[in-house]
Protein backbone atom coordinates (compact mmCIF):
# COMPACT_ATOMS: atom_id res chain seq x y z
CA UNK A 1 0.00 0.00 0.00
CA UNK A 2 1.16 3.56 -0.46
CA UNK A 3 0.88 5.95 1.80
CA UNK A 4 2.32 9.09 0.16
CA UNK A 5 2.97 9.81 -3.36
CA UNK A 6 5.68 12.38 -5.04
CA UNK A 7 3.10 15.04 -4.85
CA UNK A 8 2.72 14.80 -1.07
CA UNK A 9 6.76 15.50 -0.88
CA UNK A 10 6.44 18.39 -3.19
CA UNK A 11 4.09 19.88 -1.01
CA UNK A 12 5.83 19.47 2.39
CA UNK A 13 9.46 20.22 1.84
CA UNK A 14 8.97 21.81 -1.98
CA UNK A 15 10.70 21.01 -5.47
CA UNK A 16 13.58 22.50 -5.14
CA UNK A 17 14.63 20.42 -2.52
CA UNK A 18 13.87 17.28 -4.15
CA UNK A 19 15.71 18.35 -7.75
CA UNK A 20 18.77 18.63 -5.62
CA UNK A 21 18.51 15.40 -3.79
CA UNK A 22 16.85 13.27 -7.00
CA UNK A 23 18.63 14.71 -9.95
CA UNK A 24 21.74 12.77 -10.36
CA UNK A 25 22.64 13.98 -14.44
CA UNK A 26 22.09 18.13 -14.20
CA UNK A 27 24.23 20.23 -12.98
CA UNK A 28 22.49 22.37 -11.64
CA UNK A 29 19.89 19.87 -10.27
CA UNK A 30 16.83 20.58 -12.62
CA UNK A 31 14.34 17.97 -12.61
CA UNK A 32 12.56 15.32 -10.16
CA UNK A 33 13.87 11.61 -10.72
CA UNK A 34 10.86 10.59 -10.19
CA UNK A 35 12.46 6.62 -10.01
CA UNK A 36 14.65 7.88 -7.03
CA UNK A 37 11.75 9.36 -5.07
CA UNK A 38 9.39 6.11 -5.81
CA UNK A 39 12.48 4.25 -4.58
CA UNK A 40 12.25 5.88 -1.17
CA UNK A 41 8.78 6.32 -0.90
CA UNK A 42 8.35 2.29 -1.42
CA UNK A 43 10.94 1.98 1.47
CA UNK A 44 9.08 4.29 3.73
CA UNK A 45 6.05 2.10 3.21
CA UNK A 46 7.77 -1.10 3.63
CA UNK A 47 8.77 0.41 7.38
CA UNK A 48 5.45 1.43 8.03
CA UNK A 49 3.96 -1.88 6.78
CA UNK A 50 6.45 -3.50 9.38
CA UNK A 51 5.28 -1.44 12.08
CA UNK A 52 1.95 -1.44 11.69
CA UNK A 53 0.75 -4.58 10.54
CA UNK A 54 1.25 -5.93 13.52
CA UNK A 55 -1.34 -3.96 14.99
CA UNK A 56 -3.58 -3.70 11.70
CA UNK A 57 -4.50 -6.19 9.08
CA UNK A 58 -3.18 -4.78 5.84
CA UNK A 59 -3.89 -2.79 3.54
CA UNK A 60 -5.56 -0.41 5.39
CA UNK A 61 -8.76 0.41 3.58
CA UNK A 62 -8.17 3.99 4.46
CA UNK A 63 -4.97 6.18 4.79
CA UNK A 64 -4.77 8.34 8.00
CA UNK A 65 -3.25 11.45 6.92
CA UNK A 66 -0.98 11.13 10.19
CA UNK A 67 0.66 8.08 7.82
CA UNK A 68 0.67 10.36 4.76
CA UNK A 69 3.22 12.42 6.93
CA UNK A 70 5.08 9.67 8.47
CA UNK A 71 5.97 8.58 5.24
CA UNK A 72 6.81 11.81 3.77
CA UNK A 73 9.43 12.40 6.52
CA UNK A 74 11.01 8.59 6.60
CA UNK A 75 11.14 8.99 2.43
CA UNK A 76 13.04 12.64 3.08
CA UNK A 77 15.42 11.20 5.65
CA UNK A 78 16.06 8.12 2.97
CA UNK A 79 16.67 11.07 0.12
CA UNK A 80 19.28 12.48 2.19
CA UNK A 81 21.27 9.24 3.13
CA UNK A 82 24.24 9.64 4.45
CA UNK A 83 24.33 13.33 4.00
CA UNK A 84 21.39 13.92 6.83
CA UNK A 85 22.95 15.35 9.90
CA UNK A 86 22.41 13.95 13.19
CA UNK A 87 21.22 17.46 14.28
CA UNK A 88 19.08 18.17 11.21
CA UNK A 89 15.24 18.56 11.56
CA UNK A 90 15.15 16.06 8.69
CA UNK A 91 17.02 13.27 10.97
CA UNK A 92 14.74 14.60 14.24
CA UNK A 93 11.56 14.43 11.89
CA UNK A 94 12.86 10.52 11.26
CA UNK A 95 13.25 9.59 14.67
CA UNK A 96 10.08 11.02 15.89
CA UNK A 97 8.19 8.76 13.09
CA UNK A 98 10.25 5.93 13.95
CA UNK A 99 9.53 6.24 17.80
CA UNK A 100 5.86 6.92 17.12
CA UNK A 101 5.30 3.98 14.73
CA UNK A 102 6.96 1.91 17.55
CA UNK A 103 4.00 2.95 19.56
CA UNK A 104 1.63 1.63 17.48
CA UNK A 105 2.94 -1.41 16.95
CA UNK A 106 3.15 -1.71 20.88
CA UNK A 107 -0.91 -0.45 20.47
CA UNK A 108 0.12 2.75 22.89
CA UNK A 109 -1.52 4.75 19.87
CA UNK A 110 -4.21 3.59 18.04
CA UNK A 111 -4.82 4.90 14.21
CA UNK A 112 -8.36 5.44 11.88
CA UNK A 113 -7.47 2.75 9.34
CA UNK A 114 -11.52 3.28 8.26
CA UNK A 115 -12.95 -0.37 10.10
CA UNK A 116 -14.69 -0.72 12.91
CA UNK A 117 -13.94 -0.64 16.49
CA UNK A 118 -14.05 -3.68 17.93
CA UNK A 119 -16.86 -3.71 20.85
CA UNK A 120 -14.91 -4.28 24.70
CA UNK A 121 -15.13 -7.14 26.20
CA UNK A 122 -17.98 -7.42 28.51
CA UNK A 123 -17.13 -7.95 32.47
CA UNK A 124 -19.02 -11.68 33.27
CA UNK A 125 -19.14 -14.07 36.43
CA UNK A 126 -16.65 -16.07 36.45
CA UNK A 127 -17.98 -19.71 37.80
CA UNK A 128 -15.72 -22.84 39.06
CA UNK A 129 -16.41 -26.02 39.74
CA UNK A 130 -14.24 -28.63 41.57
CA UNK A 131 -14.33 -32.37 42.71
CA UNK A 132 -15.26 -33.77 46.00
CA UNK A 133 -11.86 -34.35 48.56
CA UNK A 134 -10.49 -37.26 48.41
CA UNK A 135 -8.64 -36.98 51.79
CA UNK A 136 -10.75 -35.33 55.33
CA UNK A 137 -10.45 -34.92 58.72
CA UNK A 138 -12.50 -38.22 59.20
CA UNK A 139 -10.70 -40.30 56.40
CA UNK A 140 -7.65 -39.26 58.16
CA UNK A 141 -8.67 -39.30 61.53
CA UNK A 142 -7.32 -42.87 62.39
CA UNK A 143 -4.13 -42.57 60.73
């Protein structure tokens, strides 16, 4: 499933920067690879897959737009590579998805994915039921 397309990263962090980290063949950067940015978009939702399906049968029949943004910023952080810095928002931005898909896969936070909420368990009596003793105080008296 897709989460975000090449669209959704033009609108959050603009063209410009995506010519310079796509465009491998003009100098200066001119144009979006567009292969390059599938590349890392298909990553980001191969993450979030392995995150989430463990909490949600996949596909999800519809995409939160909180996912739409976590996949935009783990396909960013994959543009940059190497070149992200360890102080850059673009590397914060990545370990904030990271730590909150982690949460949803623990089920901490809970996402729309469009079904229906399970009802909760109702509270019923619990019954029990055991055997007769085998061994009493008058079976054992003589002993």
């Amino acid at each position: 499933m897709t989460y975000a397309v090449s669209q959704d990263l033009v609108d959050r962090f603009g063209s410009t920067e995506l010519e310079q980290l796509t465009d491998r063949t003009n100098v200066p950067p001119s144009t979006i690879d567009a292969v390059v940015v599938g590349r890392a978009l298909a990553d980001a939702d191969g993450m979030i897959d392995g995150y989430i399906g463990k909490q949600y049968s996949l596909p999800l029949s519809v995409v939160p737009p909180i996912l739409v943004k976590i996949a935009a910023d783990l396909a960013r952080y994959f543009l940059h590579g190497e070149a992200a810095d360890k102080e850059s928002i673009v590397t914060r931005n990545y370990n904030n998805a990271i730590a909150w898909l982690i949460n949803v896969s623990k089920g901490l936070v809970a996402i729309d994915d469009g079904g229906q909420v399970p009802e909760q368990a109702g509270g019923g009596a619990i019954k029990t039921s055991a055997p007769n003793r085998v061994f009493t105080r008058d079976s054992l008296r003589n002993m």
